[in-house]
Protein backbone atom coordinates (compact mmCIF):
# COMPACT_ATOMS: atom_id res chain seq x y z
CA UNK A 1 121.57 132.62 93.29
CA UNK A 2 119.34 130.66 90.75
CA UNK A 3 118.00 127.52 91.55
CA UNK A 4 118.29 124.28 89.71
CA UNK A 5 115.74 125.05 87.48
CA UNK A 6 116.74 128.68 86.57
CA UNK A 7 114.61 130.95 89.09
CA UNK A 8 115.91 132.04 92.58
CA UNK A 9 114.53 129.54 95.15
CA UNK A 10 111.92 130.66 98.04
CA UNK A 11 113.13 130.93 101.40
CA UNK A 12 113.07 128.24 103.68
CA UNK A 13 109.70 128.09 105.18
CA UNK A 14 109.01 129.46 108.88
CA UNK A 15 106.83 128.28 111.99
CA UNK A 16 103.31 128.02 110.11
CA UNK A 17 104.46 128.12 106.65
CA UNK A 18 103.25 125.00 104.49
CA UNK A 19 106.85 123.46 103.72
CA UNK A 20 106.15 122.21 100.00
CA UNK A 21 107.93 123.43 97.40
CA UNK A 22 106.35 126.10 94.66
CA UNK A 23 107.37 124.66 91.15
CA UNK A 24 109.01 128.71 89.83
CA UNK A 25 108.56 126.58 86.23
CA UNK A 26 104.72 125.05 86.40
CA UNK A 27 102.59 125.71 84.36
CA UNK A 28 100.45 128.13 86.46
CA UNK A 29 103.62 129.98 86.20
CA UNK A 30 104.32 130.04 83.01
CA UNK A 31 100.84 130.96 82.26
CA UNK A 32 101.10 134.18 84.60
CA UNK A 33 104.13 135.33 82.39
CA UNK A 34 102.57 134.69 78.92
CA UNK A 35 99.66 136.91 80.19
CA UNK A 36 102.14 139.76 82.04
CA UNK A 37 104.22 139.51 78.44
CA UNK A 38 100.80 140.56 76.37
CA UNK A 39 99.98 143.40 79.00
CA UNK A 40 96.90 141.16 80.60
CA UNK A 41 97.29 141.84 83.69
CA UNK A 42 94.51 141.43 85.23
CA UNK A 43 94.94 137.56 84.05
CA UNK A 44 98.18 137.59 85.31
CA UNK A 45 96.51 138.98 88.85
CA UNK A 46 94.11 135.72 88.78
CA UNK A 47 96.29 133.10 88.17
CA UNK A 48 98.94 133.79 90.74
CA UNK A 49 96.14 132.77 93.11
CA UNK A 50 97.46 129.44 91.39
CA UNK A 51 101.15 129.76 90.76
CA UNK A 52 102.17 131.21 94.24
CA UNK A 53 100.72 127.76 95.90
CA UNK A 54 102.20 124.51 96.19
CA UNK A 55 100.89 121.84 94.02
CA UNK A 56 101.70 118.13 93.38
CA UNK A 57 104.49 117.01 90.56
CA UNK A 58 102.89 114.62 88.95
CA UNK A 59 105.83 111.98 87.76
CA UNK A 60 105.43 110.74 84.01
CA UNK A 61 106.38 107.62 82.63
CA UNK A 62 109.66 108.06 80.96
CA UNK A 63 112.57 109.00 82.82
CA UNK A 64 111.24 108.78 86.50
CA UNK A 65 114.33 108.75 88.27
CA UNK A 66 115.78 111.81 86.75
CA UNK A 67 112.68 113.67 86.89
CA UNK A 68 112.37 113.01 90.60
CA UNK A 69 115.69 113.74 91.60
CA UNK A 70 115.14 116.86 89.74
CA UNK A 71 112.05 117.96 91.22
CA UNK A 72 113.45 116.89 94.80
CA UNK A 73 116.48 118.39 94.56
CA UNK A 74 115.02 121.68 93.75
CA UNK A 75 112.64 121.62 96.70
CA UNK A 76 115.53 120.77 99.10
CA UNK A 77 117.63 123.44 97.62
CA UNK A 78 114.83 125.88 98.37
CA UNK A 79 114.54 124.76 101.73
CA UNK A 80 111.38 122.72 100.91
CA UNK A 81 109.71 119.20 100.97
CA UNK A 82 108.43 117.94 97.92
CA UNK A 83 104.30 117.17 96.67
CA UNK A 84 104.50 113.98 94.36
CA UNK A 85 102.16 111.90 92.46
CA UNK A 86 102.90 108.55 91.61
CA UNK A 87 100.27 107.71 88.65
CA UNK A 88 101.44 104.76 86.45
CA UNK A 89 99.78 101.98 87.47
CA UNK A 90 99.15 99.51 84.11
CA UNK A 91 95.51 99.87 82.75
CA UNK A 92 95.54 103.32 84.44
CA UNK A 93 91.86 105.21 84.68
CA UNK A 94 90.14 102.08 82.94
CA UNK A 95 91.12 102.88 78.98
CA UNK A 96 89.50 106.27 79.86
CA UNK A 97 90.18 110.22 79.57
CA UNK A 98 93.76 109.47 81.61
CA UNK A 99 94.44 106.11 79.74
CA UNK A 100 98.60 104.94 80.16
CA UNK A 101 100.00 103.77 82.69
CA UNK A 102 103.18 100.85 82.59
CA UNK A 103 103.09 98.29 80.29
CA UNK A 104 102.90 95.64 82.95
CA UNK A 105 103.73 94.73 86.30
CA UNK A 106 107.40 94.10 85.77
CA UNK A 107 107.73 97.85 84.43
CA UNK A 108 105.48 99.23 87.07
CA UNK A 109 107.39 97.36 89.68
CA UNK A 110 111.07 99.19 87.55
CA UNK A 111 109.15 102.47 87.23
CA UNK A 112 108.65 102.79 91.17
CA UNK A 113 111.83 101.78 91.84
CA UNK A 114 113.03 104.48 89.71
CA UNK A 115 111.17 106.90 91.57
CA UNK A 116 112.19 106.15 94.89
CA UNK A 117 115.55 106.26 93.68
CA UNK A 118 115.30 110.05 92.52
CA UNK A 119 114.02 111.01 95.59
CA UNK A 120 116.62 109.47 97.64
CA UNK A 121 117.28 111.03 101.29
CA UNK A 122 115.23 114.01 100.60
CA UNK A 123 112.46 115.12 102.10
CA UNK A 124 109.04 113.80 100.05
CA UNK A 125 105.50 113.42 100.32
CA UNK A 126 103.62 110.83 97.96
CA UNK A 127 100.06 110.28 97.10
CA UNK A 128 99.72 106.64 95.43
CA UNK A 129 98.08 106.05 92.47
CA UNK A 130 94.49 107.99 92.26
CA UNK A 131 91.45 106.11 91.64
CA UNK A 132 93.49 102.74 91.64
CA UNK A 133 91.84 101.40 94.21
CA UNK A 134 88.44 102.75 93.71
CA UNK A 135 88.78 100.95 90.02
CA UNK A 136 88.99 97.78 91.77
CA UNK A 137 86.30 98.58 93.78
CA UNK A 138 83.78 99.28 91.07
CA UNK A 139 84.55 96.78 88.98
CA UNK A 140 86.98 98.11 86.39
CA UNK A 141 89.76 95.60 87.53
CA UNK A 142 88.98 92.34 88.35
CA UNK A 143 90.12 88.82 88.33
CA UNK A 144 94.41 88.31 88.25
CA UNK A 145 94.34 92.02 87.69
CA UNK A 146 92.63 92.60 91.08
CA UNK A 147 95.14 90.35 92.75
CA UNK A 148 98.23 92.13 90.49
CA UNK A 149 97.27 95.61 91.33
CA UNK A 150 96.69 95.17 95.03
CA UNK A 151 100.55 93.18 95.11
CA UNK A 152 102.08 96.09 93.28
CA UNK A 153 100.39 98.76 95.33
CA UNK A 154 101.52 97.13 98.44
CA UNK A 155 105.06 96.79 96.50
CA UNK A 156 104.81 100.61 96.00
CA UNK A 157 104.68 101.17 99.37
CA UNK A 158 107.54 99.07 100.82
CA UNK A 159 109.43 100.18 98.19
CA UNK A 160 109.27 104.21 98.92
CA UNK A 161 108.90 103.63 102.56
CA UNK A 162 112.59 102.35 102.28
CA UNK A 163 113.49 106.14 101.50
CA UNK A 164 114.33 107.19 104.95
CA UNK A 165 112.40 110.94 104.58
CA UNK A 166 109.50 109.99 102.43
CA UNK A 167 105.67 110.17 103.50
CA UNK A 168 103.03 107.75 101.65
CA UNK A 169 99.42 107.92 101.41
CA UNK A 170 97.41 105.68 99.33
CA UNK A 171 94.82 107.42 97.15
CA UNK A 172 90.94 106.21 98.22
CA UNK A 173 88.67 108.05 96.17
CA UNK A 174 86.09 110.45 97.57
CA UNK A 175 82.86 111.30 99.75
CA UNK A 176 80.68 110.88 96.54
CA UNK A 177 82.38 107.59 95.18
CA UNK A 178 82.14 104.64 97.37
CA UNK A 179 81.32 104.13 100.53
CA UNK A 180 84.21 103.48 103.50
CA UNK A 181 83.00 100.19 104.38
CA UNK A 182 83.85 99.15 101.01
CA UNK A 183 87.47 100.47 100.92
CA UNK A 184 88.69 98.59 104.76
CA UNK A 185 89.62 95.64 102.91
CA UNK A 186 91.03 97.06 99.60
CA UNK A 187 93.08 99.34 101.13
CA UNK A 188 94.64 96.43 103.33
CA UNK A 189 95.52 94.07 100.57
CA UNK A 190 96.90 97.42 99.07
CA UNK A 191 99.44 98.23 102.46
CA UNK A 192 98.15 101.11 104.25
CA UNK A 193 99.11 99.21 107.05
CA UNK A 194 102.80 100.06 105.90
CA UNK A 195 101.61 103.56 104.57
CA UNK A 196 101.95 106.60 106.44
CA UNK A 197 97.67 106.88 105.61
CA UNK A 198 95.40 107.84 102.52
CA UNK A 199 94.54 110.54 100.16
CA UNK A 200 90.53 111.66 99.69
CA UNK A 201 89.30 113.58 97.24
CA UNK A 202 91.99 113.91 94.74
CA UNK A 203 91.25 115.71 91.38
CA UNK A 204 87.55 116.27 92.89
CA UNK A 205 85.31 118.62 94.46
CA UNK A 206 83.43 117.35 97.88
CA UNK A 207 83.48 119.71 100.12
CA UNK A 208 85.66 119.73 102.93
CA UNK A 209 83.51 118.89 105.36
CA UNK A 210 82.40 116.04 103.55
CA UNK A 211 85.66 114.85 102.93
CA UNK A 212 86.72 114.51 106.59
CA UNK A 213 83.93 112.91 107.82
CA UNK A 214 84.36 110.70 105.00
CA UNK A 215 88.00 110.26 106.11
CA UNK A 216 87.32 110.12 109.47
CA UNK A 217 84.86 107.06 108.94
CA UNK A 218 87.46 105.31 106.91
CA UNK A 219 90.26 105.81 109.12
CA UNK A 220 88.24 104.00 111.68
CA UNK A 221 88.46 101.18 109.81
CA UNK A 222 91.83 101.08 108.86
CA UNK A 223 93.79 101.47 112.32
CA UNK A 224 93.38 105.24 112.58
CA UNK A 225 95.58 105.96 109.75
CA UNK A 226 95.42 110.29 109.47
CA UNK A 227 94.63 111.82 105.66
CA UNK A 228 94.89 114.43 103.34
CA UNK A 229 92.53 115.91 101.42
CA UNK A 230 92.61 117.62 98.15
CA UNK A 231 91.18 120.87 98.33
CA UNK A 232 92.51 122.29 94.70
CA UNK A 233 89.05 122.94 93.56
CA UNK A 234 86.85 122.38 96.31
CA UNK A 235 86.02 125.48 97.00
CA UNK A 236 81.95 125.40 95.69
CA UNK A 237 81.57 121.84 96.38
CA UNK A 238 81.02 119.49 93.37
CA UNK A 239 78.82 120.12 90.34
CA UNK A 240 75.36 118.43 90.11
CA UNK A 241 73.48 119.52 87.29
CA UNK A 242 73.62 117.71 84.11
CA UNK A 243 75.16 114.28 83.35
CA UNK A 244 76.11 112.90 86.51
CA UNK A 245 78.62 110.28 84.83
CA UNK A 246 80.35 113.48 83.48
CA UNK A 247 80.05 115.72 86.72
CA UNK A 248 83.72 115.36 87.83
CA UNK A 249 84.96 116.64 83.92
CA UNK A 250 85.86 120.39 83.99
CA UNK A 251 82.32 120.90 85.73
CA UNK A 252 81.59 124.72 85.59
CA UNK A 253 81.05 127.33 88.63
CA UNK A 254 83.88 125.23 90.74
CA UNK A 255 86.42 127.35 92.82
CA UNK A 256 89.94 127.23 93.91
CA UNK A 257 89.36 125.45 97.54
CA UNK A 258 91.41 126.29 100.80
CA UNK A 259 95.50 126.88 100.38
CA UNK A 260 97.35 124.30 101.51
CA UNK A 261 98.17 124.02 104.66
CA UNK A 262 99.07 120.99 107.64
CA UNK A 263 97.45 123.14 110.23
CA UNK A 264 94.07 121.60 109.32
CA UNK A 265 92.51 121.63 113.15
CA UNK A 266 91.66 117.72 112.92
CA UNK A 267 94.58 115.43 114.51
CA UNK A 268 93.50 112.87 111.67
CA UNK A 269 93.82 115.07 108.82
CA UNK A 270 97.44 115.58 108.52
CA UNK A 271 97.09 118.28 105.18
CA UNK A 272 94.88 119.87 103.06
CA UNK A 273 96.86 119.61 99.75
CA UNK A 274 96.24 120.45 96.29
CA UNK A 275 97.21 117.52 94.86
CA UNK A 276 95.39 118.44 91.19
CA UNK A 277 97.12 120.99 89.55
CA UNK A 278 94.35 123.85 89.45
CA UNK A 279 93.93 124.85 85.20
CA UNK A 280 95.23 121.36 84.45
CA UNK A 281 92.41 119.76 82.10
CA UNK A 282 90.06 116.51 83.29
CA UNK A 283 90.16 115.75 80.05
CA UNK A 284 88.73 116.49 76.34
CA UNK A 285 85.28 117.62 77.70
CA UNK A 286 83.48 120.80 77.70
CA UNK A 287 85.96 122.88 75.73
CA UNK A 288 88.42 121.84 77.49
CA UNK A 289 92.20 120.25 75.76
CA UNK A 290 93.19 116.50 76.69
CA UNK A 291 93.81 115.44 80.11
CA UNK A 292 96.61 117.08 82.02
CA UNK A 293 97.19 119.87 79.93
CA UNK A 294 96.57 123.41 80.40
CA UNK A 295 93.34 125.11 80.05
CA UNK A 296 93.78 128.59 80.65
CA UNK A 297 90.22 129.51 80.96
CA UNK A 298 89.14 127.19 83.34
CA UNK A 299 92.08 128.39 85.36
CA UNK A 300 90.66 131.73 85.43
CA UNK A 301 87.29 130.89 86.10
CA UNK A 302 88.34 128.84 89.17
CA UNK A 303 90.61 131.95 90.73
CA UNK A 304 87.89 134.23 89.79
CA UNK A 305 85.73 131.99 91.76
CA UNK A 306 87.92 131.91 95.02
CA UNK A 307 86.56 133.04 98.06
C-alpha cells in the first residue's frame, strides 16, 4: 500500500538495521529516475549509493509544522525514526552562501515551536542549528546577539525535549574549526546539559578518526555527553589544496563516507549520520548551483569516489 508520500514504505527495520527513514521522494531519488528515464544507467547505478541511505530532512522556514508532521508521519508509517535538521536560527551562516534564517527571536522562538509540534509523539532525531555555535565562537555573533542566540538555542532544546520520543544534539562544528576547549562554555549557555549530546562534523569532511577524538575531547568537557558524526562525505578526508577559506565549498576528489549506522564501536559516539544531503550544493562555488540545491555532478563524483 503507498505511503503518505506516494511510494510503498520500507519495511520496518530489523536487529542491526539503521532505523531512519529513506525519503522514496529526495532528491537523490528523484535524480536516479530522471537518469533511469533517459536510459543512463550507469548514473542511475551511482547515485543509488545516495538515494538508498538515510539522510537528514532539513526543515525550511515556511510551514514547519506541516512539513514535520509530514516527514514524521511518513517515517513512522514505514516503521522508521526520523533524521531532522533544525536550521533557522536569525542571521543564519553570517550573511553568507546559506544566508536566512527567522526574522528575529520571537519568530525563531514560533518557528521551533512549530516544529516540535509536527513531530509530536513520534519517534525523531534532531541536530540543532549547524555552525550556530561555532559563529559565536569566531566572532560572527557578538554582543546582545551572543546573549540572544545562546537563550534561543537553549529554548530550542527545552522546547523539543518536551516531545516525549525526540533525540537532540546540538551542532559544534568540526576537528578543523575550533578547538574543544573553546566550545565547553558555549555549548553550556546553549543547553547541552538538557540535550541528549552534540553533532561534529556536519556538512564537512574530517575524517572519522579525527572527528571522534575531536568528540571525545569535547565530551570530556561537557559531562560525557555521546555524539554523532557526519560522515556524508567524509570518505577522503577534507580538501587542502587551494584557498583554504574556500576548502569546505564543493571541494573536489571528496567521497561518500561510511553508511549510516548506530553501531559505531565507541560507547560515546551514538551514530554516524549523514546529516548533509550527499549532491546537495555548498553553495554557488566551483560550478556548482546555490546552496542546497542539487548538483548532479558532484553527486556522481562523490559515489564514484566511494570506497
Amino acid at each position: 500500500m503507498p505511503g503518505p508520500l506516494g511510494r510503498s514504505p520500507a519495511p520496518a527495520p530489523g536487529p542491526g538495521v539503521v532505523p531512519y527513514w529513506v525519503n522514496p521522494q529526495g532528491r537523490a531519488a528523484d535524480a536516479v529516475a530522471g537518469h533511469l528515464a533517459a536510459g543512463r544507467t550507469v548514473e542511475a547505478a551511482l547515485l543509488r549509493r545516495i538515494s538508498s541511505r538515510p539522510q537528514a530532512e532539513w526543515i525550511g522556514a515556511d510551514r514547519p509544522e506541516d512539513e514535520t508532521r509530514t516527514l514524521t508521519a511518513a517515517a513512522t508509517r514505514a516503521g522508521r525514526e526520523a533524521l531532522l535538521v533544525l536550521y533557522a536560527i536569525p542571521n543564519r551562516d553570517c550573511g553568507q552562501h546559506s544566508a536566512g534564517g527567522a526574522a528575529d527571536a520571537a519568530a525563531y522562538r514560533d518557528w521551533v515551536d512549530g516544529v516540535a509540534r509536527g513531530i509530536g509523539g513520534r519517534r525523531a532525531t534532531v541536530v540543532l542549528e549547524p555552525d550556530a555555535v561555532m559563529h559565536v565562537i569566531d566572532g560572527c555573533t557578538d554582543g546582545r546577539l551572543r546573549v540572544e542566540r545562546y537563550e534561543l538555542l537553549k529554548a530550542a532544546v527545552l522546547r523539543l525535549k518536551r516531545q516525549p520520543a525526540t533525540t537532540v544534539y546540538i551542532d559544534a562544528g568540526n576537528a578543523g574549526w575550533g578547538k574543544p576547549a573553546d566550545l565547553r562554555l558555549p555549548l553550556q549557555e546553549a543547553g547541552i546539559a538538557e540535550a541528549d549530546g552534540f553533532a561534529v562534523n556536519v556538512s564537512n569532511f574530517r575524517t572519522t578518526a579525527e572527528s571522534t577524538a575531536y568528540g571525545r575531547q569535547l565530551s570530556a568537557l561537557v559531562g560525557g555527553k555521546p555524539f554523532v558524526i557526519d560522515t556524508s562525505r567524509n570518505g577522503n578526508g577534507p580538501y587542502t589544496e587551494g584557498d583554504p577559506a574556500e576548502n569546505w565549498c564543493n571541494p573536489p576528489g571528496r567521497a561518500l563516507g561510511a553508511p549510516p549506522t548506530r553501531n559505531t564501536g565507541d560507547p560515546l559516539v551514538a551514530a554516524h549520520l549523514w546529516i548533509k544531503r550527499p549532491g546537495e550544493s555548498d553553495g554557488a562555488c566551483r560550478g556548482g548551483p546555490k546552496a542546497g540545491e542539487w548538483f548532479d555532478t558532484y553527486a556522481q563524483e562523490l559515489a564514484r569516489a566511494a570506497r
